[in-house]
PDB file of N, CA and C in Angstrom:
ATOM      1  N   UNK A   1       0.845  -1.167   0.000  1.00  0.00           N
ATOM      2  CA  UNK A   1       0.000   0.000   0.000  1.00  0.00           C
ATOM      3  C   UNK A   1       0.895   1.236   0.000  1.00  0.00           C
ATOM      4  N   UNK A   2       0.662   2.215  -0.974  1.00  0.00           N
ATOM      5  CA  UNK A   2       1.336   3.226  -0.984  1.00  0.00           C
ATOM      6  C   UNK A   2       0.426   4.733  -0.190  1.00  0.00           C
ATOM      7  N   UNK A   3       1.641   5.238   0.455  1.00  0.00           N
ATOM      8  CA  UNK A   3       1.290   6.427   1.419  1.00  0.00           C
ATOM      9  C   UNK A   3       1.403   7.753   0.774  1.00  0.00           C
ATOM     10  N   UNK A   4       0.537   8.127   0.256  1.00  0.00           N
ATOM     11  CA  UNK A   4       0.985   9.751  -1.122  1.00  0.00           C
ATOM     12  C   UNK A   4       0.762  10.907   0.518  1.00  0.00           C
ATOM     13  N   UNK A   5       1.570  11.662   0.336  1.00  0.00           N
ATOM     14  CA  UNK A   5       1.009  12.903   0.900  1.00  0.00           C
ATOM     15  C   UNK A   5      -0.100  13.768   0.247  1.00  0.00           C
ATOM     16  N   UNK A   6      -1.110  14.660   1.780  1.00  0.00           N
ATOM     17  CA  UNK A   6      -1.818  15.458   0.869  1.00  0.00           C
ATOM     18  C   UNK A   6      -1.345  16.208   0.198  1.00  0.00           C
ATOM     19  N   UNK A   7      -2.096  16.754  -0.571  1.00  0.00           N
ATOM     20  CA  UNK A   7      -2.275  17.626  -1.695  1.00  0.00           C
ATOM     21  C   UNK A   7      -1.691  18.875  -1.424  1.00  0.00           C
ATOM     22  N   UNK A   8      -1.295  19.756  -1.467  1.00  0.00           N
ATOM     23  CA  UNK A   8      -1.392  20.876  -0.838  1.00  0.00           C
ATOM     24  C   UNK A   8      -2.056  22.129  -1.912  1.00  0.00           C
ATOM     25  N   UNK A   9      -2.742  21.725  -2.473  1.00  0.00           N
ATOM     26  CA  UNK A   9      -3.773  22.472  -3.313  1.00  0.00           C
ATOM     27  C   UNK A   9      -5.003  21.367  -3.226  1.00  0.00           C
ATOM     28  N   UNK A  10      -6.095  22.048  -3.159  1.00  0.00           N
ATOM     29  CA  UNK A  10      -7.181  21.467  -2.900  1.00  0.00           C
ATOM     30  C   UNK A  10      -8.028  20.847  -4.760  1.00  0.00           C
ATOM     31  N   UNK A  11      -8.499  20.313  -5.109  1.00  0.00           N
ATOM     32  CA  UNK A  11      -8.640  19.787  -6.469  1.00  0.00           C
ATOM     33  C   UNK A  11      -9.564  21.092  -6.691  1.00  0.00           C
ATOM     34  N   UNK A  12      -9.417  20.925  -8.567  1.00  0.00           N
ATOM     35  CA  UNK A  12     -10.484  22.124  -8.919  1.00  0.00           C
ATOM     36  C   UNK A  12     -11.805  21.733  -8.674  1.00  0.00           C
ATOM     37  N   UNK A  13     -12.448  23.343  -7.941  1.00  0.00           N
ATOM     38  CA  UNK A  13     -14.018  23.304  -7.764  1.00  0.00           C
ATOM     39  C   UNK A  13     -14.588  23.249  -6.725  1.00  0.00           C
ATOM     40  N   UNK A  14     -13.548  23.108  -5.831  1.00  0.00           N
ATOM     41  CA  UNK A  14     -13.245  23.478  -4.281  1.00  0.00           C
ATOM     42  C   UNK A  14     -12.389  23.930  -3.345  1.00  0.00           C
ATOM     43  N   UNK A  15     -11.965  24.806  -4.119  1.00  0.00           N
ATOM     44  CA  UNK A  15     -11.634  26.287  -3.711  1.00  0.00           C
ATOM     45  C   UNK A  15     -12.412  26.949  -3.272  1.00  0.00           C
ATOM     46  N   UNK A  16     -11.709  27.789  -2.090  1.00  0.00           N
ATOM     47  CA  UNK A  16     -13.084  28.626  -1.756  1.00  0.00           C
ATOM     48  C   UNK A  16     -12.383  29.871  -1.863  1.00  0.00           C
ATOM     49  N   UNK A  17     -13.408  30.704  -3.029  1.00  0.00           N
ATOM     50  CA  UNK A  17     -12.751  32.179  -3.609  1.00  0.00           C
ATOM     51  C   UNK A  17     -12.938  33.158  -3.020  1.00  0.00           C
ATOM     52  N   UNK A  18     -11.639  34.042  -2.112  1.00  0.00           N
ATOM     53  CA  UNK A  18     -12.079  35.231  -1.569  1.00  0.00           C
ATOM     54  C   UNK A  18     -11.714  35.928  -2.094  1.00  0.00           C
ATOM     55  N   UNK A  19     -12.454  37.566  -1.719  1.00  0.00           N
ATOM     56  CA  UNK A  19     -11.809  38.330  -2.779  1.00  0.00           C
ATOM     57  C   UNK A  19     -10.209  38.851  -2.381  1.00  0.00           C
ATOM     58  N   UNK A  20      -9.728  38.223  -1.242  1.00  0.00           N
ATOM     59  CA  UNK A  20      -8.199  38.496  -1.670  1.00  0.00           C
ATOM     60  C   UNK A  20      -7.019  37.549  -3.195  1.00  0.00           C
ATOM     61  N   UNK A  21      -8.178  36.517  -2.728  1.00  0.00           N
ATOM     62  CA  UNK A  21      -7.591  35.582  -3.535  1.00  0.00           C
ATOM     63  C   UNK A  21      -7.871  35.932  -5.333  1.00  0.00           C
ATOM     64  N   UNK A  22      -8.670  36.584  -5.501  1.00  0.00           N
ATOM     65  CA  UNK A  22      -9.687  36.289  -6.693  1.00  0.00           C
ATOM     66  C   UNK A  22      -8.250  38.006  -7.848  1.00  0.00           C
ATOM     67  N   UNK A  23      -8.218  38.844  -6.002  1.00  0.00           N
ATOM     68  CA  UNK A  23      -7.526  39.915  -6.799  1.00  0.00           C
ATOM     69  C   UNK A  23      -5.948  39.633  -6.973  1.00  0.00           C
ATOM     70  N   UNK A  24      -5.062  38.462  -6.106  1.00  0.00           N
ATOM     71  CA  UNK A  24      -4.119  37.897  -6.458  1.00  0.00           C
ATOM     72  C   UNK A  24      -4.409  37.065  -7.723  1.00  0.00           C
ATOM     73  N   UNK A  25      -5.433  36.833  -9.080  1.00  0.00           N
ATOM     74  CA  UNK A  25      -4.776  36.563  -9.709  1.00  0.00           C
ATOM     75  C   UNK A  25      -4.389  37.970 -10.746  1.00  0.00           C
ATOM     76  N   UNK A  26      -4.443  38.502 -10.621  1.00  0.00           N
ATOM     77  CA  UNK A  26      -3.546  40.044 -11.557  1.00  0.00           C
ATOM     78  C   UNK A  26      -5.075  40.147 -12.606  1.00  0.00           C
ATOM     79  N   UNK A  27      -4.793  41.813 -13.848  1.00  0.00           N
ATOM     80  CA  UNK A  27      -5.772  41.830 -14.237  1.00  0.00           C
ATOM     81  C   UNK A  27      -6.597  41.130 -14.938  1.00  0.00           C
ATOM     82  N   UNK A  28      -6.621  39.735 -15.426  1.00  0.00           N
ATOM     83  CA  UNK A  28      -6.772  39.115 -15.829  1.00  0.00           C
ATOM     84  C   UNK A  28      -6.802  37.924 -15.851  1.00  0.00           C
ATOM     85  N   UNK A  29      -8.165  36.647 -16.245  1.00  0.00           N
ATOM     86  CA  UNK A  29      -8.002  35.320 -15.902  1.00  0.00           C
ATOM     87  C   UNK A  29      -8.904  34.944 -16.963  1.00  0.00           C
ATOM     88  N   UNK A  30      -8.419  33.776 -16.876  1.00  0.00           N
ATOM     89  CA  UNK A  30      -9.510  32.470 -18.350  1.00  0.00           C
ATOM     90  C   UNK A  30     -10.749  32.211 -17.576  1.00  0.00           C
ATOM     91  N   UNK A  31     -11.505  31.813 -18.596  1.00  0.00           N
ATOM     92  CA  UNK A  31     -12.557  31.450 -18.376  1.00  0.00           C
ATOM     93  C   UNK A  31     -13.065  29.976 -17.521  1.00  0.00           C
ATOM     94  N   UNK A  32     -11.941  29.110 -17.576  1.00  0.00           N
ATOM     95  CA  UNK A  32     -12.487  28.075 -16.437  1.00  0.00           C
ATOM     96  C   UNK A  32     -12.046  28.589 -15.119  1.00  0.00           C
ATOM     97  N   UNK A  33     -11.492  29.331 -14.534  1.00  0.00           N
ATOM     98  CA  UNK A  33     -11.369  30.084 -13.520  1.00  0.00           C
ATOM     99  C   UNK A  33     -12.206  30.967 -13.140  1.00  0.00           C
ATOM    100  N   UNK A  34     -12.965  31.739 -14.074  1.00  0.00           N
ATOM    101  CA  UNK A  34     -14.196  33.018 -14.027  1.00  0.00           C
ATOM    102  C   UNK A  34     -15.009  31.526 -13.730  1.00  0.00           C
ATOM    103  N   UNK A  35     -15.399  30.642 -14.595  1.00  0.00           N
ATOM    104  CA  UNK A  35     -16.067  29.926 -14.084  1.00  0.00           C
ATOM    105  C   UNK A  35     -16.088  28.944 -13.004  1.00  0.00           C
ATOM    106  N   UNK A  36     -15.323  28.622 -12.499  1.00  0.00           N
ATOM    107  CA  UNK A  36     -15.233  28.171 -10.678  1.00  0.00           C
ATOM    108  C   UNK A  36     -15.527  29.186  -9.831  1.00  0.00           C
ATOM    109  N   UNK A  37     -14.849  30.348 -10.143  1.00  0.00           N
ATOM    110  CA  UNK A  37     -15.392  31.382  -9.316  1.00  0.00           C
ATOM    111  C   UNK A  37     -17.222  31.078  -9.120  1.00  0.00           C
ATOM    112  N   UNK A  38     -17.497  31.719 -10.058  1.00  0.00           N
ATOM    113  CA  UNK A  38     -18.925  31.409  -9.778  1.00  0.00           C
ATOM    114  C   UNK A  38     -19.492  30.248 -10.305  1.00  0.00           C
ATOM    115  N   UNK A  39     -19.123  29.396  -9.505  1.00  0.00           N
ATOM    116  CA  UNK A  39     -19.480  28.096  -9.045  1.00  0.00           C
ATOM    117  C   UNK A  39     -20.269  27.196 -10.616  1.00  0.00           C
ATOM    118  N   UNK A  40     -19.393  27.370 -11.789  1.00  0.00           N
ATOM    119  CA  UNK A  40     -20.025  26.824 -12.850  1.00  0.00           C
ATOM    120  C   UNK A  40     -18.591  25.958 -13.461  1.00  0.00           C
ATOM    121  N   UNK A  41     -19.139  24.650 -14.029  1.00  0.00           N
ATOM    122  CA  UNK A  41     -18.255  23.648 -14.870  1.00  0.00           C
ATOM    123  C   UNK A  41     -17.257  24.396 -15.515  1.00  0.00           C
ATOM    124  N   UNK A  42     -16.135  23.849 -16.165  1.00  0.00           N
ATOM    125  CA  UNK A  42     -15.208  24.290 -17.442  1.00  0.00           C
ATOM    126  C   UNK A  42     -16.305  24.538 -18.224  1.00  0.00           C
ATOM    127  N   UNK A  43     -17.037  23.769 -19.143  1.00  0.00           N
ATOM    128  CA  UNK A  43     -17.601  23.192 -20.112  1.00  0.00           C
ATOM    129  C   UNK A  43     -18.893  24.278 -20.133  1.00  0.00           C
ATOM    130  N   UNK A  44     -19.765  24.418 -19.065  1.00  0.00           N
ATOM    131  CA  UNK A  44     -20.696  25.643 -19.030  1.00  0.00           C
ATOM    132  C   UNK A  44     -20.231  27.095 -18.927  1.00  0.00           C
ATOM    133  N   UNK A  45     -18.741  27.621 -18.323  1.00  0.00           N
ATOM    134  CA  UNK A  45     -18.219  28.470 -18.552  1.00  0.00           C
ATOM    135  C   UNK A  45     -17.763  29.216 -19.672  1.00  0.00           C
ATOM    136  N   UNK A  46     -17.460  27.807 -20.569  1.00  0.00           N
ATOM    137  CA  UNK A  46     -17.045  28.248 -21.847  1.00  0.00           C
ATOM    138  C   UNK A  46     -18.506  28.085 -23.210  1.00  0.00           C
ATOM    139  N   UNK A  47     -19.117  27.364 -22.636  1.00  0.00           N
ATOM    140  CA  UNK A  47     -20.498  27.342 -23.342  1.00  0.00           C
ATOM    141  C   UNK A  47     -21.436  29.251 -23.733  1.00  0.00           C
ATOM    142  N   UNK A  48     -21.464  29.553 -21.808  1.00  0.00           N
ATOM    143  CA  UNK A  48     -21.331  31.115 -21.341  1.00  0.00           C
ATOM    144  C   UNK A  48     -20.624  31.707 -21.872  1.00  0.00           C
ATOM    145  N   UNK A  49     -19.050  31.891 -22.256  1.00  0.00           N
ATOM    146  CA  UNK A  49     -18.457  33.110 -23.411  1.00  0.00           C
ATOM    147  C   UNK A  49     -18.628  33.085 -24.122  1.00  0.00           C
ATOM    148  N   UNK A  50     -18.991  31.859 -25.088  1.00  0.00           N
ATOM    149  CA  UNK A  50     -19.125  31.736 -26.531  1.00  0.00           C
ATOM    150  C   UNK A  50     -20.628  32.777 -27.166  1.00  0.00           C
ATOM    151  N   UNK A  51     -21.412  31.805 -25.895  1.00  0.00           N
ATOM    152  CA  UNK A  51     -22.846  32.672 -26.038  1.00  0.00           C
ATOM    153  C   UNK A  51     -23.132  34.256 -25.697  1.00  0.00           C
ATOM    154  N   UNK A  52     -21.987  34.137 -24.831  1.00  0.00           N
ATOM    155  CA  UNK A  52     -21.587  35.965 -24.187  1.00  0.00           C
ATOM    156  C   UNK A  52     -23.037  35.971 -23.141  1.00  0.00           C
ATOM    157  N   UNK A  53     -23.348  35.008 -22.643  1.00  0.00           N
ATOM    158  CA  UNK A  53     -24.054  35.081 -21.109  1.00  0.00           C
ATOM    159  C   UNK A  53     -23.362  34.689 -19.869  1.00  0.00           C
ATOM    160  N   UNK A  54     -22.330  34.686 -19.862  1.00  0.00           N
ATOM    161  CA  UNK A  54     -21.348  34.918 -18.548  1.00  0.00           C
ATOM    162  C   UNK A  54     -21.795  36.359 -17.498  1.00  0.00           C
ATOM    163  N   UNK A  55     -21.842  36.185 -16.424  1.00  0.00           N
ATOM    164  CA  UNK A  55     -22.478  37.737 -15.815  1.00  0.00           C
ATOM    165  C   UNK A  55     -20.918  38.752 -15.648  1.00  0.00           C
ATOM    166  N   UNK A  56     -19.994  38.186 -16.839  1.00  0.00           N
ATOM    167  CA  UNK A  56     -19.004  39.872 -16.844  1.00  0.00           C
ATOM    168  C   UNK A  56     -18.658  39.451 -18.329  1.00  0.00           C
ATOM    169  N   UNK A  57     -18.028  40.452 -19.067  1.00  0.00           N
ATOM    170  CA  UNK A  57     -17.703  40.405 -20.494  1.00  0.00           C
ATOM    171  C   UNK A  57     -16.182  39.840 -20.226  1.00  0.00           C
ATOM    172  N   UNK A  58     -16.175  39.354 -21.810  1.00  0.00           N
ATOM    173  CA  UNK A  58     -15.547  38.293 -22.108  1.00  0.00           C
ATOM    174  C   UNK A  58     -14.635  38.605 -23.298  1.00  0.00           C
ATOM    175  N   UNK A  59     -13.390  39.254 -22.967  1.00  0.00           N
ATOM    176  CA  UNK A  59     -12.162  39.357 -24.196  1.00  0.00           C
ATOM    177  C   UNK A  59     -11.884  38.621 -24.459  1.00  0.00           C
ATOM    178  N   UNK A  60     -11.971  38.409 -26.321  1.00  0.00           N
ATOM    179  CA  UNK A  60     -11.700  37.328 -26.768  1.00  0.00           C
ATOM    180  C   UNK A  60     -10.059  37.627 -27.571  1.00  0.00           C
ATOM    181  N   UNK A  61      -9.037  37.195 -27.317  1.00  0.00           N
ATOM    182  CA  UNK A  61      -7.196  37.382 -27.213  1.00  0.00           C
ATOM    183  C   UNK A  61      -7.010  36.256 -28.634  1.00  0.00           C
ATOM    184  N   UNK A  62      -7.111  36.531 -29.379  1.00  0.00           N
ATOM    185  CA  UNK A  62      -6.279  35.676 -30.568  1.00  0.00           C
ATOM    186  C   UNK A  62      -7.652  34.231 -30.645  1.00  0.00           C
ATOM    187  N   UNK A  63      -7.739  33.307 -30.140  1.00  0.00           N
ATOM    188  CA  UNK A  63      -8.071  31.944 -30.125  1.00  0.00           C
ATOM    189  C   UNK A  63      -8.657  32.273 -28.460  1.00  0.00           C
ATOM    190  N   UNK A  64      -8.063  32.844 -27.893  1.00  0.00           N
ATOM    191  CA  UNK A  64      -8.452  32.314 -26.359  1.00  0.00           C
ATOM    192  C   UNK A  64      -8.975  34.148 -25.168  1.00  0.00           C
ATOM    193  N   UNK A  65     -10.173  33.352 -24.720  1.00  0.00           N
ATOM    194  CA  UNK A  65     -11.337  34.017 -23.881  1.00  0.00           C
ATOM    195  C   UNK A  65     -10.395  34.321 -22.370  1.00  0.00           C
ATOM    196  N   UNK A  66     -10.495  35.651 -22.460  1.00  0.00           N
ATOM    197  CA  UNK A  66      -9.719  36.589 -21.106  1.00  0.00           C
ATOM    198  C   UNK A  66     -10.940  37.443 -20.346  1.00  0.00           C
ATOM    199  N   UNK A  67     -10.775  37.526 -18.782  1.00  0.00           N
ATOM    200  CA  UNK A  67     -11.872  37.559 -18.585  1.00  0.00           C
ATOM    201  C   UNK A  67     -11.360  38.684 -17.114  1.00  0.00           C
ATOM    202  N   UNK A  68     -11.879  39.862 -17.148  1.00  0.00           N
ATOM    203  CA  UNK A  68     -10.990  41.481 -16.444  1.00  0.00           C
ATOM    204  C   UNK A  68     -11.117  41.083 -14.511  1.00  0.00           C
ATOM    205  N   UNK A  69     -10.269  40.623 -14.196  1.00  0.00           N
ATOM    206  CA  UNK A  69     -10.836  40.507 -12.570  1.00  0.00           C
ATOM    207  C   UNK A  69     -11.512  41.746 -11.647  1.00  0.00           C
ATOM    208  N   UNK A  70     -11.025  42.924 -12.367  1.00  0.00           N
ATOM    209  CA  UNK A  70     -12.050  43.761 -11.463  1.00  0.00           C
ATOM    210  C   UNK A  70     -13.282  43.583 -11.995  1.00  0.00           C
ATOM    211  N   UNK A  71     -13.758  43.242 -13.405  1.00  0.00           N
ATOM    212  CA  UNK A  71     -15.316  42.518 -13.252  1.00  0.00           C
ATOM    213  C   UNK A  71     -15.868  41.500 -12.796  1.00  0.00           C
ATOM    214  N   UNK A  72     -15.021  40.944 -12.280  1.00  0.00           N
ATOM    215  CA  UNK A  72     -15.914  39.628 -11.645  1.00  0.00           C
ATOM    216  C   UNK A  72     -15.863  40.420 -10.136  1.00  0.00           C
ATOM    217  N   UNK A  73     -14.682  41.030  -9.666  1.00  0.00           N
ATOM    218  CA  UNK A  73     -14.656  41.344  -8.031  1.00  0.00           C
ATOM    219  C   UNK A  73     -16.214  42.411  -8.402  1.00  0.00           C
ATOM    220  N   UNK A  74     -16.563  43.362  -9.231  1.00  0.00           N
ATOM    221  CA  UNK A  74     -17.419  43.937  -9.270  1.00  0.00           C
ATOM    222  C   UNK A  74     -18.997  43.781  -9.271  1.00  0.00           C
ATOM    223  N   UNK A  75     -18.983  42.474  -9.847  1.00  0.00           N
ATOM    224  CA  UNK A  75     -19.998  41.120 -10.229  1.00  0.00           C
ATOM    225  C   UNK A  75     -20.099  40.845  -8.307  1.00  0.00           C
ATOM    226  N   UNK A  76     -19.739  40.291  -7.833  1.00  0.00           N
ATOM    227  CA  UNK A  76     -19.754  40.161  -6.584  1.00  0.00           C
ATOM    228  C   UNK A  76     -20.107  40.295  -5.318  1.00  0.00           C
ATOM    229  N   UNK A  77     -19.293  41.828  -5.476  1.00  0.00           N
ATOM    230  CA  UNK A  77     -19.469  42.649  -4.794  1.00  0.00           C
ATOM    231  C   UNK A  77     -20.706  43.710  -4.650  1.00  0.00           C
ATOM    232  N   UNK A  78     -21.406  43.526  -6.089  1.00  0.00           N
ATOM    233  CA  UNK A  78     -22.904  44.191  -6.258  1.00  0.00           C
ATOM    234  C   UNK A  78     -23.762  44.068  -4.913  1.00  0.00           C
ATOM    235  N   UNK A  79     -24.270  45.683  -5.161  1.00  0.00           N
ATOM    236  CA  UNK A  79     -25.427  45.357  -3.672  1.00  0.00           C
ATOM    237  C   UNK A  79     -26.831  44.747  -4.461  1.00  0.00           C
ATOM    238  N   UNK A  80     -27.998  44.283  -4.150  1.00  0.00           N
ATOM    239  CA  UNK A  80     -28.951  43.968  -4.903  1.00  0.00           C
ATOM    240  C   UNK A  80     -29.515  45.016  -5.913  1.00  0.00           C
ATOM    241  N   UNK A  81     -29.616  46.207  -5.185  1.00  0.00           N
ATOM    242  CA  UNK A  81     -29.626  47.252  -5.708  1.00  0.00           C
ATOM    243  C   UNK A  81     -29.283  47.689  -6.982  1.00  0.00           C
ATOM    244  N   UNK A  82     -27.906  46.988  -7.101  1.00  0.00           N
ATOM    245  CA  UNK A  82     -27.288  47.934  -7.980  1.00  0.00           C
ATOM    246  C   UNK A  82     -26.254  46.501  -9.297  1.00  0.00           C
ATOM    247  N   UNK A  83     -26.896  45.012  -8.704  1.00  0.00           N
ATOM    248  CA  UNK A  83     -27.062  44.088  -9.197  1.00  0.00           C
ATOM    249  C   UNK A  83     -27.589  44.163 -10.907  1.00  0.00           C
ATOM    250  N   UNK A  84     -27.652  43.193 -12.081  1.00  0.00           N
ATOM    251  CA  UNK A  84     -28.721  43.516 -13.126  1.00  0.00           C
ATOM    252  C   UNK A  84     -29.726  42.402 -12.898  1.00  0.00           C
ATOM    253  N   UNK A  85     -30.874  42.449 -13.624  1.00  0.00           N
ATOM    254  CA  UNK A  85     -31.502  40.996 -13.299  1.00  0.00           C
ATOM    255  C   UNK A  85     -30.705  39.846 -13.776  1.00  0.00           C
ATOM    256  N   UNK A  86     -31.299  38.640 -13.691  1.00  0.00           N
ATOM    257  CA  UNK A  86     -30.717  38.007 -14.322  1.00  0.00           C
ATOM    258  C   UNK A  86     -31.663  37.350 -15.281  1.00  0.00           C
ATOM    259  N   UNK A  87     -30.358  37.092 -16.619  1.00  0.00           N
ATOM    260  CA  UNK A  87     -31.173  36.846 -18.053  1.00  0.00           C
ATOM    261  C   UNK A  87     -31.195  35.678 -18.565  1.00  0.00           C
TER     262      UNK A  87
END
């Protein structure tokens, strides 16, 4: 029987995103990351940019979907108020 040590990263999708963490990754992150953040698959994340219903916009860089971290911290951080519905 083999003895692995833990992990010392937790597997994707259970992470738990704070916003210190979310603004350590710099201005910018991909879309399966925007999508763990808010708690959605690779596969529905990227389903969401293609369709451009992700709840922050979605730069599309050559071939590959970039996604602004002060909009998601902004996404977030919304009071209900000042929230959009959702579509």
């Amino acid at each position: 029987m083999s003895s692995r040590p833990p992990s010392e990263h937790p597997p994707p999708g259970k992470r738990v995103w704070t916003l210190e963490r979310i603004r350590a990754l710099g201005a910018v992150t991909d879309v399966a990351t925007t999508g763990e953040i808010f708690g959605l698959s690779r596969t529905s994340a990227y389903e969401m940019a293609q369709a451009g219903t992700l709840p922050v916009p979605v730069i599309k860089v050559g071939s590959r979907y970039r996604v602004s971290v002060t909009a998601i911290i902004a996404v977030l951080t919304a009071t209900d108020a000042t929230r959009p519905p959702p579509t």
